[in-house]
Structure formats: C-alpha cells, structure tokens
C-alpha atoms as a PDB file:
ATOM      1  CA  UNK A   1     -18.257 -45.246 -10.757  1.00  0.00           C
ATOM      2  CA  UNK A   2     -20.902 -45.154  -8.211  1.00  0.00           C
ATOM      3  CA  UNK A   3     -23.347 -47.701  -8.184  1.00  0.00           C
ATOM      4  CA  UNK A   4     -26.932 -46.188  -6.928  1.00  0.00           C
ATOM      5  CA  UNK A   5     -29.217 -49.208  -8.408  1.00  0.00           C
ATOM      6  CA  UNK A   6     -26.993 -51.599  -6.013  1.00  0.00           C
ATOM      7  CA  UNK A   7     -27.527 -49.613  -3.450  1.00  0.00           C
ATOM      8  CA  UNK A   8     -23.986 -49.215  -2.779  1.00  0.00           C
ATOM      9  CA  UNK A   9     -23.853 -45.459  -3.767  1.00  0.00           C
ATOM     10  CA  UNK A  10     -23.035 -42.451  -1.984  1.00  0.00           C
ATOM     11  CA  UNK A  11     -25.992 -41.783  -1.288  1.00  0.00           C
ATOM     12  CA  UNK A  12     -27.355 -45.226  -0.450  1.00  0.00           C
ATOM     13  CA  UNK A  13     -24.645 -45.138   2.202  1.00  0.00           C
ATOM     14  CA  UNK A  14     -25.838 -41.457   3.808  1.00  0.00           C
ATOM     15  CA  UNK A  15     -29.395 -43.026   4.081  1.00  0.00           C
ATOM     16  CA  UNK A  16     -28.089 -46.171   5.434  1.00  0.00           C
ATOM     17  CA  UNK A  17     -25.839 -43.937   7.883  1.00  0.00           C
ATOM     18  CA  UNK A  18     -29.032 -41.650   9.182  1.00  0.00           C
ATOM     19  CA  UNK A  19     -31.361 -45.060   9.332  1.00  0.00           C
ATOM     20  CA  UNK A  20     -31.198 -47.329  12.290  1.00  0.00           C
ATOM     21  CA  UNK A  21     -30.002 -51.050  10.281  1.00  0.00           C
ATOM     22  CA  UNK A  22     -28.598 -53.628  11.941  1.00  0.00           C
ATOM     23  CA  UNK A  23     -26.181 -54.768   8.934  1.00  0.00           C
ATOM     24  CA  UNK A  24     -23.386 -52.030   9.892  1.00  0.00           C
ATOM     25  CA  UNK A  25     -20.586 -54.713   8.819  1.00  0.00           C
ATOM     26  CA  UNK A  26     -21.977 -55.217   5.183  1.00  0.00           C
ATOM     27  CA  UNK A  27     -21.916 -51.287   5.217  1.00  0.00           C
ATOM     28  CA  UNK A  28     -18.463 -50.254   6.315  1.00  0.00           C
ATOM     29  CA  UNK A  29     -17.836 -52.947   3.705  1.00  0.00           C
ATOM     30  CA  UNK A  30     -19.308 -51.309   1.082  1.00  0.00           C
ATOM     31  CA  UNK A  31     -17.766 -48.336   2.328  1.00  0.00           C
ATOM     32  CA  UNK A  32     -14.469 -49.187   1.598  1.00  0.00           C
ATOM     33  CA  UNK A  33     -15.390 -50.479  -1.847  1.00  0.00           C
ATOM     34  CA  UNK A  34     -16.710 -46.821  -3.081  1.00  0.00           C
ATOM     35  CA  UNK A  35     -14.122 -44.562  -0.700  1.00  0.00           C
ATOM     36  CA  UNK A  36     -12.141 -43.219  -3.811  1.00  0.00           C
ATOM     37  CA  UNK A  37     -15.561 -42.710  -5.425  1.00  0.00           C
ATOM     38  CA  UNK A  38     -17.045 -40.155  -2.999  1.00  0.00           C
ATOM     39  CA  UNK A  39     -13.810 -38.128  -1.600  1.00  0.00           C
ATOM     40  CA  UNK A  40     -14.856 -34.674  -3.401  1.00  0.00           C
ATOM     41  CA  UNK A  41     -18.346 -35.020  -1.276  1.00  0.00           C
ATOM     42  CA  UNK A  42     -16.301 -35.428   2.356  1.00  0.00           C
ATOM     43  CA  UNK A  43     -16.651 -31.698   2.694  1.00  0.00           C
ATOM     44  CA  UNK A  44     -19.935 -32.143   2.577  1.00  0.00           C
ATOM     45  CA  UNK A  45     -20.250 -34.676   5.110  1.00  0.00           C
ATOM     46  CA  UNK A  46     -17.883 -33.121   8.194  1.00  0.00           C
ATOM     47  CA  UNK A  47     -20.411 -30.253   7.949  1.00  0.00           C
ATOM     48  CA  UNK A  48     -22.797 -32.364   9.285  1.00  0.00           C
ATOM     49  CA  UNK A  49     -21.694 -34.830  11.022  1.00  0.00           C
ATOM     50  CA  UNK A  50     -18.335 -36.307  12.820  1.00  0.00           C
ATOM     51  CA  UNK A  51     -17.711 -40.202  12.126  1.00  0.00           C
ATOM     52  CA  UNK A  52     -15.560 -41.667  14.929  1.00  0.00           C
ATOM     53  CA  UNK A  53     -14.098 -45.254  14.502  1.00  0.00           C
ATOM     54  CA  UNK A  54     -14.218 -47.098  17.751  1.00  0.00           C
ATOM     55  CA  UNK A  55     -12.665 -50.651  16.511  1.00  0.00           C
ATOM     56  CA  UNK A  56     -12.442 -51.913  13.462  1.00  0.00           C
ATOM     57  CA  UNK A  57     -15.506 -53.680  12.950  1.00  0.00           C
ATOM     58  CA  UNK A  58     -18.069 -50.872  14.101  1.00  0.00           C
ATOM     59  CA  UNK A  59     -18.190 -47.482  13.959  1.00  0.00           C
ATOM     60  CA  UNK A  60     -20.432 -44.529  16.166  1.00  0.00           C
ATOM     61  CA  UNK A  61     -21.703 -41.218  14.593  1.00  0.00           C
ATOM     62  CA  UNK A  62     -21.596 -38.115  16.328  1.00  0.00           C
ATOM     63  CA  UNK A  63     -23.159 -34.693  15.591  1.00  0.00           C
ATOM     64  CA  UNK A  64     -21.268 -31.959  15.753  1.00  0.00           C
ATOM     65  CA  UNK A  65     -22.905 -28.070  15.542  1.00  0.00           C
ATOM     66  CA  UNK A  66     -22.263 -25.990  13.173  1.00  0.00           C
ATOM     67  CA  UNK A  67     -21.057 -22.568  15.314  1.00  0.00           C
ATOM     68  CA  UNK A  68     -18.143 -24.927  16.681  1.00  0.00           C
ATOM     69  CA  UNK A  69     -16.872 -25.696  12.983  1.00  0.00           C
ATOM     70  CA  UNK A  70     -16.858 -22.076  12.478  1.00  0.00           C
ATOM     71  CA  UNK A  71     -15.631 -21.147  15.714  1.00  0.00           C
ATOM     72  CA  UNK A  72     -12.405 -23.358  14.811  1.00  0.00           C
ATOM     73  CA  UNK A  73     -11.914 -21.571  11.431  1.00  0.00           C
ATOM     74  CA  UNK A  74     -11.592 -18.283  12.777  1.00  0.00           C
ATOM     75  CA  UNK A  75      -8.018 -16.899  12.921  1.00  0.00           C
ATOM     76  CA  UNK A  76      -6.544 -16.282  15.807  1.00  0.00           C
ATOM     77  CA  UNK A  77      -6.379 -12.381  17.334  1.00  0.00           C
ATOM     78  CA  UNK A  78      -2.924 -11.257  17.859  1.00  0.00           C
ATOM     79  CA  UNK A  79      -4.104  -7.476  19.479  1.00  0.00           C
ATOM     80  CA  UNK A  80      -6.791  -7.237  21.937  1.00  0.00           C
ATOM     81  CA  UNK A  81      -9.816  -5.299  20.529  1.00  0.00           C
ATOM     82  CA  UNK A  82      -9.815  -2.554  23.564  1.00  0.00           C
ATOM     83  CA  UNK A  83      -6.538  -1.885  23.129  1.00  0.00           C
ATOM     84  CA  UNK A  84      -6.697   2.106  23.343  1.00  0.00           C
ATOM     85  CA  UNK A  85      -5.458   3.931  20.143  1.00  0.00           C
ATOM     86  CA  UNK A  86      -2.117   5.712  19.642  1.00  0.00           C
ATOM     87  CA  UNK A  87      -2.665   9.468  18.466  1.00  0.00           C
ATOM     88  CA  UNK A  88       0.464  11.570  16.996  1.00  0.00           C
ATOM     89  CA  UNK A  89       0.546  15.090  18.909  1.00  0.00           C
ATOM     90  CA  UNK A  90      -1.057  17.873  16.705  1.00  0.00           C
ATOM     91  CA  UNK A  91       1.551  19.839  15.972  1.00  0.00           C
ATOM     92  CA  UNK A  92       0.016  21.885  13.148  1.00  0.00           C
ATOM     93  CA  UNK A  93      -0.713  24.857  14.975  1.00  0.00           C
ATOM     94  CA  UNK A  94       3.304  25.789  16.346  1.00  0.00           C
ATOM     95  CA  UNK A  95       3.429  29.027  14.541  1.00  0.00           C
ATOM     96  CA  UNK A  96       0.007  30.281  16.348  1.00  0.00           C
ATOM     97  CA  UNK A  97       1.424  28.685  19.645  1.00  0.00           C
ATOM     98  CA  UNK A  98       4.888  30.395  19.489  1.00  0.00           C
ATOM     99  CA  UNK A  99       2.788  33.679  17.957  1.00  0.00           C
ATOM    100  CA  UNK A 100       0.569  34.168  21.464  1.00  0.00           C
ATOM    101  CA  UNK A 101       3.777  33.204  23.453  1.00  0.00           C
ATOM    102  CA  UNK A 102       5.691  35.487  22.160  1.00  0.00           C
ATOM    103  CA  UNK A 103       3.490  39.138  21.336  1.00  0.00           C
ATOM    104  CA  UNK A 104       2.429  38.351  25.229  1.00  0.00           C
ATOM    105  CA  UNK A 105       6.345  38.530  26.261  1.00  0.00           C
ATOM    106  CA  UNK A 106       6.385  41.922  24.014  1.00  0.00           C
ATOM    107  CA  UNK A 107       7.093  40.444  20.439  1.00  0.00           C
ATOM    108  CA  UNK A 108       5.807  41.681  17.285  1.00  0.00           C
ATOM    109  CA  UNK A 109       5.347  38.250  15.284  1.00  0.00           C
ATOM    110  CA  UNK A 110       4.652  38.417  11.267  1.00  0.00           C
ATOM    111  CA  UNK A 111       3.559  35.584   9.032  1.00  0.00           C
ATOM    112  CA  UNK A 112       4.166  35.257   5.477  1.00  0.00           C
ATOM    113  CA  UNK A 113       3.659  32.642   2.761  1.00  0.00           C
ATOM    114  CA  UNK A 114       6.592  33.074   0.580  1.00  0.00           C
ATOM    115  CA  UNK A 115      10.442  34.404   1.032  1.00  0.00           C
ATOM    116  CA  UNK A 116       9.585  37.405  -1.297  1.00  0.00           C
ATOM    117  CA  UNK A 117       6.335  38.447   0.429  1.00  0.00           C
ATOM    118  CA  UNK A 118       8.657  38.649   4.007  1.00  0.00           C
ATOM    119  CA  UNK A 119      10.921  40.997   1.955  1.00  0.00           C
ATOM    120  CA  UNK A 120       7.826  42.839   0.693  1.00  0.00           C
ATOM    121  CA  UNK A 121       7.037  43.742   4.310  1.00  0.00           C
ATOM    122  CA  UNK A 122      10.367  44.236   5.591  1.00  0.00           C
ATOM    123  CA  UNK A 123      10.018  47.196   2.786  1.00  0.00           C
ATOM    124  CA  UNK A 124       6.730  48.214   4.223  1.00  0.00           C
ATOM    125  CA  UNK A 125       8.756  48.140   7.893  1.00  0.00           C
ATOM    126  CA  UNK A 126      11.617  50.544   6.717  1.00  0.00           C
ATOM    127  CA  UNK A 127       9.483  52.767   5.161  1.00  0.00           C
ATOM    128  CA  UNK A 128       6.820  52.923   8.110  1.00  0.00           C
ATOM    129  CA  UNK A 129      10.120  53.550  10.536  1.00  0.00           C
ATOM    130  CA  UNK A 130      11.814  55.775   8.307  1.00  0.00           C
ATOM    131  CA  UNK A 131      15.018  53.445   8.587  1.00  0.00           C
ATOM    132  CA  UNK A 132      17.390  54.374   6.090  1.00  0.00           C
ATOM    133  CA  UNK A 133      19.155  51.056   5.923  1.00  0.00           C
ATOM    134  CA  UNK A 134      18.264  47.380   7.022  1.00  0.00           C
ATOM    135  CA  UNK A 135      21.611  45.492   7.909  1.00  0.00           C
ATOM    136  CA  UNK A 136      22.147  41.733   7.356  1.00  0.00           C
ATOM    137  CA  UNK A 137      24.955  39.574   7.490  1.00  0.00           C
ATOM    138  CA  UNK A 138      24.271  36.022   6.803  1.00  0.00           C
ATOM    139  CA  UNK A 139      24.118  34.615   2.837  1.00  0.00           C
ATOM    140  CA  UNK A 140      20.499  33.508   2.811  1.00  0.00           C
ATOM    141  CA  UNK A 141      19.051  36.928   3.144  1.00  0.00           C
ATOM    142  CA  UNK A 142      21.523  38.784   1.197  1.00  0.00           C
ATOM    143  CA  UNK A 143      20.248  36.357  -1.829  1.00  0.00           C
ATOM    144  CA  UNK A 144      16.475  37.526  -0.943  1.00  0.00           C
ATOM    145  CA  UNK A 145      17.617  40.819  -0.547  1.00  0.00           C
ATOM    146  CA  UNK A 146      19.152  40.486  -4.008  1.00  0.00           C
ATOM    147  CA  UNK A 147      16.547  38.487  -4.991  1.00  0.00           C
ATOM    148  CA  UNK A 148      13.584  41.352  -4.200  1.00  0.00           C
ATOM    149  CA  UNK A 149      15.765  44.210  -5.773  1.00  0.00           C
ATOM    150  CA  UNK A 150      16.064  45.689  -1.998  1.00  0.00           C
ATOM    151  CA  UNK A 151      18.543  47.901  -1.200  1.00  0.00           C
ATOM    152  CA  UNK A 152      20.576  47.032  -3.857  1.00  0.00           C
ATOM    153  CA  UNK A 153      23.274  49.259  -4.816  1.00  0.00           C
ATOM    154  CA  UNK A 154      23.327  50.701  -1.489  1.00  0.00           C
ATOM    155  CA  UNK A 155      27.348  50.805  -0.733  1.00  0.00           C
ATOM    156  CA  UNK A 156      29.341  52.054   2.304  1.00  0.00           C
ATOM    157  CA  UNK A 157      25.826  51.212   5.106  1.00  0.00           C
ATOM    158  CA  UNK A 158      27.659  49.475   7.895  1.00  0.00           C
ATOM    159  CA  UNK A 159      25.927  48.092  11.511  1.00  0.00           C
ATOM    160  CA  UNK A 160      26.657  51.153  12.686  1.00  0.00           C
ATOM    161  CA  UNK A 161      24.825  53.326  10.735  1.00  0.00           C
ATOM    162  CA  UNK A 162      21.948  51.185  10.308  1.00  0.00           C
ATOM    163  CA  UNK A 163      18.794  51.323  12.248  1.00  0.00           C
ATOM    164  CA  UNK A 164      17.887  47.684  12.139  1.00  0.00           C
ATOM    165  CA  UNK A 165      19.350  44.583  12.001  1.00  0.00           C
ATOM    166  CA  UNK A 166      18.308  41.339  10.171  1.00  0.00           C
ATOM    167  CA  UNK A 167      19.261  37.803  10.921  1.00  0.00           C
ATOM    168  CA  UNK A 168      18.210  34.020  10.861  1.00  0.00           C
ATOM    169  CA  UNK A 169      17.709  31.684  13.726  1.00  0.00           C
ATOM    170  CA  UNK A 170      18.573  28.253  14.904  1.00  0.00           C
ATOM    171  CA  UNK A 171      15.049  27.561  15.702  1.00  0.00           C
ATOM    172  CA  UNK A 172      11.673  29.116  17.554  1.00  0.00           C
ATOM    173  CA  UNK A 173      10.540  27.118  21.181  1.00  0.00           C
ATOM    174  CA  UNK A 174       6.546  27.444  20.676  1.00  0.00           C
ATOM    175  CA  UNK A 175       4.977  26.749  23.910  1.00  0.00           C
ATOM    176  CA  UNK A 176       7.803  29.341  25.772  1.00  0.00           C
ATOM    177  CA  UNK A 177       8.330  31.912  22.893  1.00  0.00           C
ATOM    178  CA  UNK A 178      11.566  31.872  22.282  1.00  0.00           C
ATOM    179  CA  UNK A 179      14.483  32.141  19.608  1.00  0.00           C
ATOM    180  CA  UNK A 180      17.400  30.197  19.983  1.00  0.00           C
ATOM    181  CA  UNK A 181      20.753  31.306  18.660  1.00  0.00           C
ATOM    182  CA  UNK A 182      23.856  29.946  17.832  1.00  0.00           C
ATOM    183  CA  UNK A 183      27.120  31.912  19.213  1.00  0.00           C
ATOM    184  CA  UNK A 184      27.573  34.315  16.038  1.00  0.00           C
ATOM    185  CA  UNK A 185      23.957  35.477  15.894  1.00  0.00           C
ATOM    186  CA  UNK A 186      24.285  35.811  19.331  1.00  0.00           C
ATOM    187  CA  UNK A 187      27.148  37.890  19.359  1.00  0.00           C
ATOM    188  CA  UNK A 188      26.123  40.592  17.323  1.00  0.00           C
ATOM    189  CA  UNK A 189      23.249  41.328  20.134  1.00  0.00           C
ATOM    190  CA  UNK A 190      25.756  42.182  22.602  1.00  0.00           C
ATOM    191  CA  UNK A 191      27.927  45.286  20.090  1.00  0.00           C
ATOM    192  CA  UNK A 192      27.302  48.358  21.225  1.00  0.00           C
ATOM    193  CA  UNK A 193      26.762  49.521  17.983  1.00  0.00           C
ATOM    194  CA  UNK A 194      23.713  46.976  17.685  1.00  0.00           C
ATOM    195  CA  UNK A 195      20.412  48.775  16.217  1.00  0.00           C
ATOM    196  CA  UNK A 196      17.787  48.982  18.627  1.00  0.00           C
ATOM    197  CA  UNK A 197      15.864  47.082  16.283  1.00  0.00           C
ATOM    198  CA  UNK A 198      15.812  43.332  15.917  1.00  0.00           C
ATOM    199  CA  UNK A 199      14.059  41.097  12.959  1.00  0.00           C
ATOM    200  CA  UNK A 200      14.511  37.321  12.855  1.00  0.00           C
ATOM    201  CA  UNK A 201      13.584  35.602   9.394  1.00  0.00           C
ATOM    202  CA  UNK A 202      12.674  32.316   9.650  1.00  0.00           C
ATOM    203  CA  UNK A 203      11.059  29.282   8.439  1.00  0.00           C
ATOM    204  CA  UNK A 204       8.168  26.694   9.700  1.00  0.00           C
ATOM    205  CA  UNK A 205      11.134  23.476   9.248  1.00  0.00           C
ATOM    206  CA  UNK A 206      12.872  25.786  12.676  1.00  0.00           C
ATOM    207  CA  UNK A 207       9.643  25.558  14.700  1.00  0.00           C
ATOM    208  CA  UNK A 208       9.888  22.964  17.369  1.00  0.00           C
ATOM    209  CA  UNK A 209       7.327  22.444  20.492  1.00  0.00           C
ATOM    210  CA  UNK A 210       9.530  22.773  23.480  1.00  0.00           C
ATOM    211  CA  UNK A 211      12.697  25.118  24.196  1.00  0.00           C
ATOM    212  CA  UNK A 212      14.062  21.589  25.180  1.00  0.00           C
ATOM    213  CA  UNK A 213      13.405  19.822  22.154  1.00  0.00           C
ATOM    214  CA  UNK A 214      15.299  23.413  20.456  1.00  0.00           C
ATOM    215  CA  UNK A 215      18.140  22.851  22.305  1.00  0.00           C
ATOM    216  CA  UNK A 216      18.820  18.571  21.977  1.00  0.00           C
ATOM    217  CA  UNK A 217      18.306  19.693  18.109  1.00  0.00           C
ATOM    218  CA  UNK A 218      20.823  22.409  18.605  1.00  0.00           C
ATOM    219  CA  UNK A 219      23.646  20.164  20.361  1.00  0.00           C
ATOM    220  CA  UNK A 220      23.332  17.462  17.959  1.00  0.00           C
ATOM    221  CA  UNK A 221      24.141  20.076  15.147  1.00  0.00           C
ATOM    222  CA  UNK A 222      26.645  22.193  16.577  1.00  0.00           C
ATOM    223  CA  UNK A 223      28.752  20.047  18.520  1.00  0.00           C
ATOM    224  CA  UNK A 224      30.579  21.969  20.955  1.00  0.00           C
ATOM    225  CA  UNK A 225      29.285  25.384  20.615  1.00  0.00           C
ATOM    226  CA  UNK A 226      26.859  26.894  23.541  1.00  0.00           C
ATOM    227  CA  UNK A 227      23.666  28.160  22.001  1.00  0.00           C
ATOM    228  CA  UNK A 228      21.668  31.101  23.562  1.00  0.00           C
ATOM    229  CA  UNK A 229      18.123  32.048  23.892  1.00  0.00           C
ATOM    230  CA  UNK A 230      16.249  34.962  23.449  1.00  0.00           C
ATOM    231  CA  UNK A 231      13.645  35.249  25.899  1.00  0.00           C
ATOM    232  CA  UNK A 232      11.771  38.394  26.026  1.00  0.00           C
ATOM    233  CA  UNK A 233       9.483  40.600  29.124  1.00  0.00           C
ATOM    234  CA  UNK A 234      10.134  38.704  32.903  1.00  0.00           C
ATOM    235  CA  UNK A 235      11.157  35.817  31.864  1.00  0.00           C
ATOM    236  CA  UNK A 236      14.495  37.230  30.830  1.00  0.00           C
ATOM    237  CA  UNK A 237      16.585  35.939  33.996  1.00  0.00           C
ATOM    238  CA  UNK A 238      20.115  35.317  32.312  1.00  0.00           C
ATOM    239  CA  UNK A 239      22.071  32.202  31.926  1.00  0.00           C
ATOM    240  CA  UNK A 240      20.439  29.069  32.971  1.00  0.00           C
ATOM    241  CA  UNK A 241      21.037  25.022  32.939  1.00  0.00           C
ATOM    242  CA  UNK A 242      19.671  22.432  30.757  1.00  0.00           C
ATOM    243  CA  UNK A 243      20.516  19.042  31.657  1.00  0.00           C
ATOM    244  CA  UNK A 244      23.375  20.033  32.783  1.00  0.00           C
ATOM    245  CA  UNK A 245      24.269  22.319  29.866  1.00  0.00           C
ATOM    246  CA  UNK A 246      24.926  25.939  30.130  1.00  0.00           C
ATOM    247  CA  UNK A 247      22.418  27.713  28.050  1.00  0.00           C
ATOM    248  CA  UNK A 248      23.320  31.571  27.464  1.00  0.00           C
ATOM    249  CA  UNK A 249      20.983  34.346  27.744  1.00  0.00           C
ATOM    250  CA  UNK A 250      21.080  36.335  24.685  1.00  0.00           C
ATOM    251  CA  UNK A 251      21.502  39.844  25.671  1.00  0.00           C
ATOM    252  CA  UNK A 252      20.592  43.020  23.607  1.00  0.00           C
ATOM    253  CA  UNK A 253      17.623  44.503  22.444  1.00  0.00           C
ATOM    254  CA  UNK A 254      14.083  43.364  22.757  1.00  0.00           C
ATOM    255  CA  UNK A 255      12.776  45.419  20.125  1.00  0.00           C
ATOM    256  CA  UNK A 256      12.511  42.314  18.164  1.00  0.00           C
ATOM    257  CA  UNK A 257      10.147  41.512  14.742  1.00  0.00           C
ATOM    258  CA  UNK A 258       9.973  37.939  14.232  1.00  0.00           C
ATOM    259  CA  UNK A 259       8.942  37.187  10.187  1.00  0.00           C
ATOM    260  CA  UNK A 260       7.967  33.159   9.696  1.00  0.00           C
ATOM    261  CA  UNK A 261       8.202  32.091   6.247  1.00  0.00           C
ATOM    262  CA  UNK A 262       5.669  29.323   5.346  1.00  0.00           C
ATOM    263  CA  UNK A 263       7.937  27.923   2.909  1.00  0.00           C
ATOM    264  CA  UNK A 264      11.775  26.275   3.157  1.00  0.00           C
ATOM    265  CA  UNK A 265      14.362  28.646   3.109  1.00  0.00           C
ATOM    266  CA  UNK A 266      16.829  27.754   0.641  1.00  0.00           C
ATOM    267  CA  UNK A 267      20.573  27.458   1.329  1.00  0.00           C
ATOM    268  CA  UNK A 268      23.197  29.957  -0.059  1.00  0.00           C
ATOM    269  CA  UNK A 269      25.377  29.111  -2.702  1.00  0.00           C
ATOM    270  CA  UNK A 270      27.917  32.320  -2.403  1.00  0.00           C
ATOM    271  CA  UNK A 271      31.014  30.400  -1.007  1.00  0.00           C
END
C-alpha cells in the first residue's frame, strides 16, 4: 500500500523527481521500499521521461521526446513504398483481337453465346448458300448437330457431296489471326474432294495471345505430332520454323467461317 501522508507515495516520489532536493539518497531509498507498489504506473513514466542509473548511490534523469518513442514502435517496412505495381496483361478482349486479324486476312469471323445458337446460324449459313449438306467428322459437333435436330436423318451425304465442311480447332493465335491444327484436321484440307467451304467451331478456353504461345500449348499436348497453321491472304508463305520446330502450312481452301462459342465446349462421350 502506498503511503501518500508519509510522503513516500508514488506520487510524492514524481514531485520529488521533477523538484531540485538535495536528499536524492533518502529518495532512491524510499524508492526501493514502494517499487512493487507502483509497477502498473511505469508505463506511465517512460512516456515522459528516461531514468538512467549512473552508480549506485545517485541517479540522472533524462528527457526523452515523444516522436522518438513512437518512431521506435513502428514496424519495420519490408517493400519500399515506390516500388512500381505489377499489372496482369488484359486479355479480355482476344476474340475482338483475333476477329480484326483475321476478316483483314479475308476471314468471315462469327460470335455466338451458346453451342446451340452457333448451330442456329450454321442453319441460317446453309440455307443462305443453298448447301444441301454440312459435313463434320469429329464427335463434339455431331452431338450439337444431334443436339439442334440438324440434319438429322440425313443418310448416304459423304465429303464428297457436301458443299461445306465443319471442324474444331486446336486453338486461335489473336494478335496474327490464325487457326492452328493438329495433323487430322489438317489433313482433310489437303483431299481433293474438300468443299470449298471451311467453318471452324470453337470455343473462348482455345483463344491464346500469340501464334507462339498456340504452338508451346500444342507440343505439350500432342507430343510428337507436327501441328499446322492456317494463315489466310499474304501471309500464307508455307512451312516455317518455330524454335526450331517445323510448323506446317495448312493448305486448302480459304473460304473459311470461323464460329467462337462463348461458352466451354463439352467433350464427347460416343466411344
């Protein structure tokens, strides 16, 4: 318990402290006698003022300001506030970037929300051209076909008598315009029986930025297998080398549709 009336208090001792007495041994005496008494008010004191010991019979105050204290409590910075920001590359407009690429090379580009509205226009297509029969080999759009109720029932319409041809792609190269194959999509182009009409359905998961980027995705999927790109107008120049890789050119017709589905494509389950 803290005596005030003795004048051995807390207190008593911060006046005694801040006044200028010349009995500083009968105060670090009482000191000691009322230290366990006044340790939840230390806090208190440090904000104010620094008490060094110099021996152990006298003892010097120092003041120490207030901005250093909290200079000492900050935490430590571990990045530098000017370091510059890191942005992600806005790749939300592919399909518009692979659109202008590719109607400027010759290209008639479509885009369509949903799997059944791309078989809604391919209907609208036939029936504009007159074709009598739309061709496709590959699972996925044989489902939609299926799916739509097109051409269904339609028995004995090979590649030959068909007037166009519809397929899927590996992927679409936006900033070149471009459609790269793998070797049995690519095939097909080069039959002489071929329709002079092309139309690639495909998805936004297939759009990459570069015809590079296309192509490293294309080698890491098909291991072993040479891919080929369609590149339509001038820029059509034949086989070419990437990295070191041969890269086929492939040939055919350049009457080509390309339809871009805004939604996943789903995987066929026919075996």
């Amino acid at each position: 318990m803290v005596n005030e009336e003795a004048g051995h208090g807390f207190f008593s001792r911060l006046k005694n402290v801040f006044s200028s007495t010349a009995n500083t041994s009968n105060n670090e005496d009482a000191a000691h006698e009322n230290l366990n008494a006044t340790t939840t008010l230390t806090e208190e004191v440090v904000m104010t003022e620094e008490i060094i010991t110099t021996s152990p019979q006298t003892t010097a105050t120092t003041f120490v300001p207030l901005e250093d204290i909290i200079e000492k409590e900050k935490p430590v910075r571990t990045v530098e506030v000017t370091a510059p920001a890191f942005t992600l590359p806005d790749d939300q407009d592919l399909d518009i970037r692979f659109a202008t690429k590719f109607i400027d090379a010759g290209g008639k580009f479509i885009f369509c929300e949903t799997m059944q509205q791309a078989i809604e226009t391919l209907k609208m297509l036939k029936e504009e051209n007159g074709w009598k029969h739309v061709f496709c080999w590959e699972n996925e759009i044989k489902d939609a076909f299926c799916n739509s109720n097109f051409q269904k029932g339609m028995i004995g319409y090979t590649i030959e008598n068909s007037e166009a041809a519809v397929s899927l792609c590996e992927s679409l190269a936006a900033d070149e315009g471009t459609i790269i194959l793998n070797p049995k999509q690519a095939s097909r182009r080069r039959l002489s029986c071929f329709p002079k009409t092309h139309i690639f359905i495909t998805d936004i998961a297939h759009l990459t930025p570069l015809e590079a980027d296309a192509l490293d995705i294309f080698k890491k999927q098909n291991k072993g297998e040479l891919p080929s790109v369609v590149k339509l107008g001038t820029c059509n120049t034949g086989h070419f080398y990437d990295k070191q890789r041969l890269i086929l050119n492939a040939d055919g017709t350049e009457d080509i549709y390309v339809i871009l589905v805004d939604e996943i494509i789903p995987p066929s389950l026919r075996p």
